[in-house]
PDB file of N, CA and C in Angstrom:
ATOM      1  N   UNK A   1       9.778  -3.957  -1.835  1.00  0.00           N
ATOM      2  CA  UNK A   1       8.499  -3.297  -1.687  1.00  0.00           C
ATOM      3  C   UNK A   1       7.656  -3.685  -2.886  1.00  0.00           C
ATOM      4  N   UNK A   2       6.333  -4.053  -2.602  1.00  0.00           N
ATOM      5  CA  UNK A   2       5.282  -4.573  -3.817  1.00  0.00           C
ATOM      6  C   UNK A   2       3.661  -4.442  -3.274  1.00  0.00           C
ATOM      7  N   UNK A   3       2.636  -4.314  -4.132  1.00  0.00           N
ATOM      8  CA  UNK A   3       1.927  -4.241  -3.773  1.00  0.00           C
ATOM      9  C   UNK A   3       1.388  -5.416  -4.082  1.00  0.00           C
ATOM     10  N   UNK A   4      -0.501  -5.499  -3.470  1.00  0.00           N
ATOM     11  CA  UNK A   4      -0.915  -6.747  -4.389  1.00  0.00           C
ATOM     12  C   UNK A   4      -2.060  -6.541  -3.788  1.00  0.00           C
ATOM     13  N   UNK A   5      -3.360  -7.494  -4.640  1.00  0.00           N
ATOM     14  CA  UNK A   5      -4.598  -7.129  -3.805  1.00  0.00           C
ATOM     15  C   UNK A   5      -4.709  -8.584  -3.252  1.00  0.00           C
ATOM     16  N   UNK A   6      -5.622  -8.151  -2.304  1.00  0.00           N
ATOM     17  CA  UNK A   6      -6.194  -9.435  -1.270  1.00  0.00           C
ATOM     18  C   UNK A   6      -7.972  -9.953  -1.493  1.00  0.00           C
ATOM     19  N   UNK A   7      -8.353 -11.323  -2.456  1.00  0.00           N
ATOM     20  CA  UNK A   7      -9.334 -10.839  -2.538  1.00  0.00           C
ATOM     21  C   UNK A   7     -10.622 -10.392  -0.969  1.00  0.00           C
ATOM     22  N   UNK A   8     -11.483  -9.744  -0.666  1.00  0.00           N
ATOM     23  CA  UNK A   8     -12.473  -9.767   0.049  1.00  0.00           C
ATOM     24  C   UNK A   8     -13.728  -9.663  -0.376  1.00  0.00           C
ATOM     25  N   UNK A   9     -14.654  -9.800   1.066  1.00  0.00           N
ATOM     26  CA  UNK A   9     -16.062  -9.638   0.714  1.00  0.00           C
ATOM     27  C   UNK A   9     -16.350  -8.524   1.196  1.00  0.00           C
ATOM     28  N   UNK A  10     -17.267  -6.989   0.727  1.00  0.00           N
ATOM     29  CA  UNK A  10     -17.675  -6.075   1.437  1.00  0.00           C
ATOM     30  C   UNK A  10     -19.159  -6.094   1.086  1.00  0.00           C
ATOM     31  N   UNK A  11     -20.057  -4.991   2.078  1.00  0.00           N
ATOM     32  CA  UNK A  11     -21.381  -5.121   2.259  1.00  0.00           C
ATOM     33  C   UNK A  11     -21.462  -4.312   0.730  1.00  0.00           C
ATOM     34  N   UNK A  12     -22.486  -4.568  -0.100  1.00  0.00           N
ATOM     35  CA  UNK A  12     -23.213  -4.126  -1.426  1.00  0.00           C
ATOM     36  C   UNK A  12     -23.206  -2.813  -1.580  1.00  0.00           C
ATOM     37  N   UNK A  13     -23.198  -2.294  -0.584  1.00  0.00           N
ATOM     38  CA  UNK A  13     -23.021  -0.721  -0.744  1.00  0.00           C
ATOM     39  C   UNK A  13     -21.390  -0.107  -0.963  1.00  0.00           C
ATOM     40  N   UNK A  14     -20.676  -1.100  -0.420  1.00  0.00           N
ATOM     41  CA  UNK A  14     -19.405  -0.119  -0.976  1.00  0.00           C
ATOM     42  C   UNK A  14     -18.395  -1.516  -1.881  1.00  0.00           C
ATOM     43  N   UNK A  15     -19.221  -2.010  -2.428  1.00  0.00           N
ATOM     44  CA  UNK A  15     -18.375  -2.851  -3.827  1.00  0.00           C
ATOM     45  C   UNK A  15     -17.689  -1.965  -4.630  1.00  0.00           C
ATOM     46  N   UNK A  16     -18.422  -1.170  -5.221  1.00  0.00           N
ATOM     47  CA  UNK A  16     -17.850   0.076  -5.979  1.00  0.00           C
ATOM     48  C   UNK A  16     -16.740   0.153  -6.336  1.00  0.00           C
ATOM     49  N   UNK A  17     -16.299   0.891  -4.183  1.00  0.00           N
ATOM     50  CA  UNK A  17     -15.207   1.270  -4.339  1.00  0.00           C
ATOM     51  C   UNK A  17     -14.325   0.023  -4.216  1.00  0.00           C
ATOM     52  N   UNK A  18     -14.758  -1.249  -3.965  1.00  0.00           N
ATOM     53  CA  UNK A  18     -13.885  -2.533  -3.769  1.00  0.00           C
ATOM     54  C   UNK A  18     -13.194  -3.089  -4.863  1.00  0.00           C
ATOM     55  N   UNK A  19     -13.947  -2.344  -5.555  1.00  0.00           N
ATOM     56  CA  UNK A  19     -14.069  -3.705  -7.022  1.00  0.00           C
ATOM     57  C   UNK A  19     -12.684  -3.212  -7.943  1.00  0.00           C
ATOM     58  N   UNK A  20     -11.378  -3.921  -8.472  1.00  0.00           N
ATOM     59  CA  UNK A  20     -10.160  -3.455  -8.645  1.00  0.00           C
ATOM     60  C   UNK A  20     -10.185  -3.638  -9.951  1.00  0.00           C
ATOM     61  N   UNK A  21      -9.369  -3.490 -10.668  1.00  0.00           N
ATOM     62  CA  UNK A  21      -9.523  -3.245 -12.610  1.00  0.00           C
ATOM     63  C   UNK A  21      -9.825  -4.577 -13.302  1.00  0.00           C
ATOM     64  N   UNK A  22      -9.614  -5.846 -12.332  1.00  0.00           N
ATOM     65  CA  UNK A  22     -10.053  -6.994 -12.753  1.00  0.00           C
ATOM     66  C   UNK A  22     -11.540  -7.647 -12.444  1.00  0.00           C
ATOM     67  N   UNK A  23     -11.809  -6.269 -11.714  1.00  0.00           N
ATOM     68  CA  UNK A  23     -13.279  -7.289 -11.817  1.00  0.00           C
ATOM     69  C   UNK A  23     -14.077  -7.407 -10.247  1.00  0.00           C
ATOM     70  N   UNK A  24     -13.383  -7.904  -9.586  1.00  0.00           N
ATOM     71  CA  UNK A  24     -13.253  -8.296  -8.246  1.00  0.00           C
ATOM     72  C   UNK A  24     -13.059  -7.544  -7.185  1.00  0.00           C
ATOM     73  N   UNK A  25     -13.945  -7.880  -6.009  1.00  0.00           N
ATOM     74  CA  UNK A  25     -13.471  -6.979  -4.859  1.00  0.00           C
ATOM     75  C   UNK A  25     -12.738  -7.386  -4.228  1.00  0.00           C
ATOM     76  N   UNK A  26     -11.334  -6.324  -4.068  1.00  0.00           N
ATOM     77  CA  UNK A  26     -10.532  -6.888  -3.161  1.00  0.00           C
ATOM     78  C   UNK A  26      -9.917  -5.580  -1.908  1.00  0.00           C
ATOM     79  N   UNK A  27      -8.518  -5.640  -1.451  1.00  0.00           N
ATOM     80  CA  UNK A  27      -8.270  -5.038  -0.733  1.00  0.00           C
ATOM     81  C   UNK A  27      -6.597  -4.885  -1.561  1.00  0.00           C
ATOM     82  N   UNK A  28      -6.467  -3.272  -0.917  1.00  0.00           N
ATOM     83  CA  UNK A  28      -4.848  -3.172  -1.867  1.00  0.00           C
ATOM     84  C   UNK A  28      -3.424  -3.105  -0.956  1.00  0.00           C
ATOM     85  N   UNK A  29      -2.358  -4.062  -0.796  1.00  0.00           N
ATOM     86  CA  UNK A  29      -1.728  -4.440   0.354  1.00  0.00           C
ATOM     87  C   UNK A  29      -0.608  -3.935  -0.113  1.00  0.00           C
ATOM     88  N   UNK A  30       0.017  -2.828   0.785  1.00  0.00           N
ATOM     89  CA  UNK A  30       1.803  -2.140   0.439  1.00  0.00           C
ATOM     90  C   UNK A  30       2.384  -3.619   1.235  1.00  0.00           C
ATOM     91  N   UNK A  31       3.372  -3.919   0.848  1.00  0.00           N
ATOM     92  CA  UNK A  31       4.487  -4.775   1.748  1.00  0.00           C
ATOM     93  C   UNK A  31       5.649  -4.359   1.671  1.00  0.00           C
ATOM     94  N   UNK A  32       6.603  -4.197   2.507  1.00  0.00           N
ATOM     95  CA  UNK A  32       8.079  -4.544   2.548  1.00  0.00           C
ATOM     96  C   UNK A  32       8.664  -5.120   3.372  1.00  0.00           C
ATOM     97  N   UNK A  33       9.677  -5.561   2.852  1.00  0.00           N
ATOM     98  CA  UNK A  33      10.604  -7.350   3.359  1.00  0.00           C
ATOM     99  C   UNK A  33      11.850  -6.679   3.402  1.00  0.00           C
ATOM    100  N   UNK A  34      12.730  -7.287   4.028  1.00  0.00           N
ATOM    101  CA  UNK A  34      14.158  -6.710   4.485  1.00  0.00           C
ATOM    102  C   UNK A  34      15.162  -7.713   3.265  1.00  0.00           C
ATOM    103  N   UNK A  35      15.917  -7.984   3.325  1.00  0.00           N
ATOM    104  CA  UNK A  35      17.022  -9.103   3.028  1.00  0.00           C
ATOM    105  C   UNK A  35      16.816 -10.678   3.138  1.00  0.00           C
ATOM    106  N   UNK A  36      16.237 -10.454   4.358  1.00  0.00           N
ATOM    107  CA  UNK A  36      15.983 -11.977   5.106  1.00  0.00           C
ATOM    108  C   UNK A  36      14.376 -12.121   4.817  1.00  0.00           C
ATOM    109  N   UNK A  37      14.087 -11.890   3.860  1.00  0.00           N
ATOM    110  CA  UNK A  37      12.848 -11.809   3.450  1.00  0.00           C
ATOM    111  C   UNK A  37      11.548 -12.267   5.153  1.00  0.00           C
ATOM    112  N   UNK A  38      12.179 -11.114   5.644  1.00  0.00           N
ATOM    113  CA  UNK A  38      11.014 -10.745   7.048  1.00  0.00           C
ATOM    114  C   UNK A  38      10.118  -9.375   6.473  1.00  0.00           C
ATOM    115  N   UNK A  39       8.850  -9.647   6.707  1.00  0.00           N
ATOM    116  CA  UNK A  39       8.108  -8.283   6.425  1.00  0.00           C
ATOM    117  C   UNK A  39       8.707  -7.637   7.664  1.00  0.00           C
ATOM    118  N   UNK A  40       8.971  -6.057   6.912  1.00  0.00           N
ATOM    119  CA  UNK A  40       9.324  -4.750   8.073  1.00  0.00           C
ATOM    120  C   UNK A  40       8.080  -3.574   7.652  1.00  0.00           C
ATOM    121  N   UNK A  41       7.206  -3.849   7.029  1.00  0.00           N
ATOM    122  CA  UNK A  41       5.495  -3.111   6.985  1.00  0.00           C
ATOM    123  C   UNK A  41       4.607  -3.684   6.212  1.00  0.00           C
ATOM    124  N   UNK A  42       4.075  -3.069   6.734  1.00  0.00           N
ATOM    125  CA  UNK A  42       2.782  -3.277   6.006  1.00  0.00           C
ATOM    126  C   UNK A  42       1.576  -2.693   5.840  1.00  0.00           C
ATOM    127  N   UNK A  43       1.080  -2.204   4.816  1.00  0.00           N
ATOM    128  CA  UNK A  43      -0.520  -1.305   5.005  1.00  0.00           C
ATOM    129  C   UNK A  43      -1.443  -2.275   4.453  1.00  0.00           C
ATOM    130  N   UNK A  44      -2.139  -2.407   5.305  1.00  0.00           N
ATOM    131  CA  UNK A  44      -3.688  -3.081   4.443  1.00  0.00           C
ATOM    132  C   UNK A  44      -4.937  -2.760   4.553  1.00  0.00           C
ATOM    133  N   UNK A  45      -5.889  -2.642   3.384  1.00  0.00           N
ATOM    134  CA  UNK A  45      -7.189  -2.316   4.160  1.00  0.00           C
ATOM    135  C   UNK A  45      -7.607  -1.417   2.773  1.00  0.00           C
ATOM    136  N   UNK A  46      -6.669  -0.632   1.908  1.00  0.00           N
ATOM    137  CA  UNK A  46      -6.893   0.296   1.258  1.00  0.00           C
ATOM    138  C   UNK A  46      -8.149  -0.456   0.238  1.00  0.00           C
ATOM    139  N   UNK A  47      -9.241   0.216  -0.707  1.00  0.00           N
ATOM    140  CA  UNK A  47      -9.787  -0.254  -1.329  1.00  0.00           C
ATOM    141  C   UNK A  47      -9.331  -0.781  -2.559  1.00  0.00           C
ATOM    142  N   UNK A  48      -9.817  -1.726  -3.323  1.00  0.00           N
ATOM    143  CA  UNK A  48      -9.413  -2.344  -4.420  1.00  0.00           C
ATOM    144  C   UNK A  48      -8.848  -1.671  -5.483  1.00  0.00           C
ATOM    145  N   UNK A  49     -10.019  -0.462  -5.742  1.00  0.00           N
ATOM    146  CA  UNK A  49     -10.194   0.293  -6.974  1.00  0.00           C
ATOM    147  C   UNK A  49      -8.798   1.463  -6.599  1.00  0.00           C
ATOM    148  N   UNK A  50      -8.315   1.756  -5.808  1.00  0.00           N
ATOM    149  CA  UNK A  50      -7.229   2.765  -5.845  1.00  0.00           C
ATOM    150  C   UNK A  50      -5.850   2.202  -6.290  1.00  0.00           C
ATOM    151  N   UNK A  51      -5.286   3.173  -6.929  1.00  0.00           N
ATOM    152  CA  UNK A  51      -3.939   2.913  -7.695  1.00  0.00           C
ATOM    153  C   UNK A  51      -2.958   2.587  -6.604  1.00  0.00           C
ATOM    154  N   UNK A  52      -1.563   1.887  -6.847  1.00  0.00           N
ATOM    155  CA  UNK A  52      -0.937   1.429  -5.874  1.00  0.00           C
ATOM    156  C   UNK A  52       0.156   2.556  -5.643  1.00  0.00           C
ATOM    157  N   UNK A  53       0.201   3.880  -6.417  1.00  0.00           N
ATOM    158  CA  UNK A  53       0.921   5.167  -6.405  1.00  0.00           C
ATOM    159  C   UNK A  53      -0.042   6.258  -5.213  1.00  0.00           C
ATOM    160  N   UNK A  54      -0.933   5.735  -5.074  1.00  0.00           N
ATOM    161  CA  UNK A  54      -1.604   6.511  -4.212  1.00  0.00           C
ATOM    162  C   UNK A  54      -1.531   5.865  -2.698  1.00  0.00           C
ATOM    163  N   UNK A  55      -1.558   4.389  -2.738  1.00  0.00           N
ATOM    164  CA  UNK A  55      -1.116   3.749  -1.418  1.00  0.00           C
ATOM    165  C   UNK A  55       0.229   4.118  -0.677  1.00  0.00           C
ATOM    166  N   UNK A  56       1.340   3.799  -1.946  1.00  0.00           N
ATOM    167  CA  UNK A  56       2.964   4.660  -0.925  1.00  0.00           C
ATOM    168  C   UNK A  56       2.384   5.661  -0.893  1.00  0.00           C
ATOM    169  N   UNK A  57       2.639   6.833  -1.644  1.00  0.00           N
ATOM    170  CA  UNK A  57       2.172   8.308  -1.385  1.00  0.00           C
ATOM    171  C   UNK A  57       1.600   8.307  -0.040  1.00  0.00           C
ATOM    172  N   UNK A  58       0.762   8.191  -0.059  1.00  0.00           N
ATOM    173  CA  UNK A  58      -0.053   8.205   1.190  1.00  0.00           C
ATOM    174  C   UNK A  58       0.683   7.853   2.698  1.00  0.00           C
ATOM    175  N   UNK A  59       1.099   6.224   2.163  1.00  0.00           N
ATOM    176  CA  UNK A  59       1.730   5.982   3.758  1.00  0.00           C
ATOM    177  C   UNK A  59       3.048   6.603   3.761  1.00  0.00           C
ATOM    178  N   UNK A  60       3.802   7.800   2.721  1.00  0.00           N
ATOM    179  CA  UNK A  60       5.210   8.018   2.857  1.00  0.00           C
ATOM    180  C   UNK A  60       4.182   9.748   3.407  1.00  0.00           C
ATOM    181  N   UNK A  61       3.402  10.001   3.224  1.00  0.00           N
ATOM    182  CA  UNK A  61       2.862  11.350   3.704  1.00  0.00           C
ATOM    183  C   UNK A  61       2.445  11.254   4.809  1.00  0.00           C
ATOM    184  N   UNK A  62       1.609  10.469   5.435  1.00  0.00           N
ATOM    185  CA  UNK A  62       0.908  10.618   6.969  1.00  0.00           C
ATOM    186  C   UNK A  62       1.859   9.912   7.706  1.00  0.00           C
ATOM    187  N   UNK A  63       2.071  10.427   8.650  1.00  0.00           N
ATOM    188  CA  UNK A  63       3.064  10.435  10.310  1.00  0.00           C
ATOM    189  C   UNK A  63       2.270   8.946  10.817  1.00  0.00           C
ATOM    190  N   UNK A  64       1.046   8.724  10.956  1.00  0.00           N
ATOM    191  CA  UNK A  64       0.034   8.084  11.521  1.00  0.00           C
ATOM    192  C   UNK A  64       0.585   6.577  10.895  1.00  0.00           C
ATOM    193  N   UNK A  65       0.739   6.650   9.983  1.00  0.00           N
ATOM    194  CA  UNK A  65       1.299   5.353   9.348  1.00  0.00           C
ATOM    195  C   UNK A  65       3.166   4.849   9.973  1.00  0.00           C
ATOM    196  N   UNK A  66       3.420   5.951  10.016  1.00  0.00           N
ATOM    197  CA  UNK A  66       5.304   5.308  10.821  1.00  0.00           C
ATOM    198  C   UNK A  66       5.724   4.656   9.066  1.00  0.00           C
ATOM    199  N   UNK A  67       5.927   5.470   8.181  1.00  0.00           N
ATOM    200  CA  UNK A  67       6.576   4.681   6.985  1.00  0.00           C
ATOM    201  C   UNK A  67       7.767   4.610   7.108  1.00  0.00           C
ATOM    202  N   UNK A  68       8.761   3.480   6.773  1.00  0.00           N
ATOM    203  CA  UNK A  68      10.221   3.440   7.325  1.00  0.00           C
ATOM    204  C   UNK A  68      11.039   4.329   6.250  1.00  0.00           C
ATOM    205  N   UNK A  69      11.115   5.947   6.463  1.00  0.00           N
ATOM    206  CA  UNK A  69      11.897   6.729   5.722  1.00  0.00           C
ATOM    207  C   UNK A  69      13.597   6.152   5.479  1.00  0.00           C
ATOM    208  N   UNK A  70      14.410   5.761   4.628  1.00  0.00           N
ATOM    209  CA  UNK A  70      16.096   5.618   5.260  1.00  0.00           C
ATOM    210  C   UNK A  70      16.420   6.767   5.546  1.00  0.00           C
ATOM    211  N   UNK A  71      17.422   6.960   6.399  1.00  0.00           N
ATOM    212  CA  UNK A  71      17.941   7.642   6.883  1.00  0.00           C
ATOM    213  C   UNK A  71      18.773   8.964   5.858  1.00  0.00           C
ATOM    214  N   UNK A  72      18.720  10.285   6.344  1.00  0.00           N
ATOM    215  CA  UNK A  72      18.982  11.310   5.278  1.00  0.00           C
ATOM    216  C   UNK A  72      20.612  10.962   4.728  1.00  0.00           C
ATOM    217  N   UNK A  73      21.021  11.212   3.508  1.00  0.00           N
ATOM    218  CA  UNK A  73      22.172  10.867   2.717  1.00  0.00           C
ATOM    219  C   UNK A  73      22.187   9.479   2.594  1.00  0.00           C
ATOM    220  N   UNK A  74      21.522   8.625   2.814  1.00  0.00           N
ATOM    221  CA  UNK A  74      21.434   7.326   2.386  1.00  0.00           C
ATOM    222  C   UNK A  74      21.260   6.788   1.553  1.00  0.00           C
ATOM    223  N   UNK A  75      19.819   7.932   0.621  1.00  0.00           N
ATOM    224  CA  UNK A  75      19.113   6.999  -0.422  1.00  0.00           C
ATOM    225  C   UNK A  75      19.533   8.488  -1.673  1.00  0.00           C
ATOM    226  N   UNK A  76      19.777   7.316  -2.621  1.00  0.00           N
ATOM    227  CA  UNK A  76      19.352   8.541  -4.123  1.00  0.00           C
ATOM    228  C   UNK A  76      18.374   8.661  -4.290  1.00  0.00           C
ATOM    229  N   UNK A  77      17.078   9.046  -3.794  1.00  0.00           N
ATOM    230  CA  UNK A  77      15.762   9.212  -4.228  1.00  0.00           C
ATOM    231  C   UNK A  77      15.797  10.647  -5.287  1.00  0.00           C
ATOM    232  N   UNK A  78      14.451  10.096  -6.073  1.00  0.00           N
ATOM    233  CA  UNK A  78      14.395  11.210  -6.860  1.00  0.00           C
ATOM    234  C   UNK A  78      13.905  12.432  -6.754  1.00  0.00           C
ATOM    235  N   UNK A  79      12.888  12.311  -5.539  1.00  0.00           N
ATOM    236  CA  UNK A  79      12.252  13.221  -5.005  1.00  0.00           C
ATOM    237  C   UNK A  79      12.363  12.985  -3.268  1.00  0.00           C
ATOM    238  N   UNK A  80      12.021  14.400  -2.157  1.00  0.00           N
ATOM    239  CA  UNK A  80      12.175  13.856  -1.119  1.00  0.00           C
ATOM    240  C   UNK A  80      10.475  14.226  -0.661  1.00  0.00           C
ATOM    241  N   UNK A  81      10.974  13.575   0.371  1.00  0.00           N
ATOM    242  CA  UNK A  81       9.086  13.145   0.877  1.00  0.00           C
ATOM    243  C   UNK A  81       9.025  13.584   2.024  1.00  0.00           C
TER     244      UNK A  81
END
């Protein structure tokens, strides 16, 4: 699992929120890859300027997203979600 931005172009009115700590407008992309390095998700679209702790958060909170939870007793997580 990693994030990364994608650069884009948005209309002048919402650069703002596009524009990411380097400067640039981009877009902020969750990924995860299995073993066989196959993507098994993906979120994209989020704005530049948001932290990449707020992207999981988000897709491990809304149903609407389908985030791939493991299965209960599986994972040592530190917190549950």
């Amino acid at each position: 699992m990693d994030g990364t931005h994608v650069p884009c172009v948005v209309d002048a009115d919402l650069q703002a929120a596009f524009r990411n700590r380097k400067g640039y407008t981009s877009q902020n992309v969750l990924a995860i890859v299995d073993f066989d390095m196959k993507f098994t998700y993906v979120v994209a679209g989020w704005e530049g300027s948001v932290h990449d702790a707020r992207v999981l958060r988000d897709a491990q909170l809304d149903p609407s997203f389908s985030f791939p939870h493991p299965p209960t007793g599986k994972c040592n997580c530190l917190y549950d979600v």
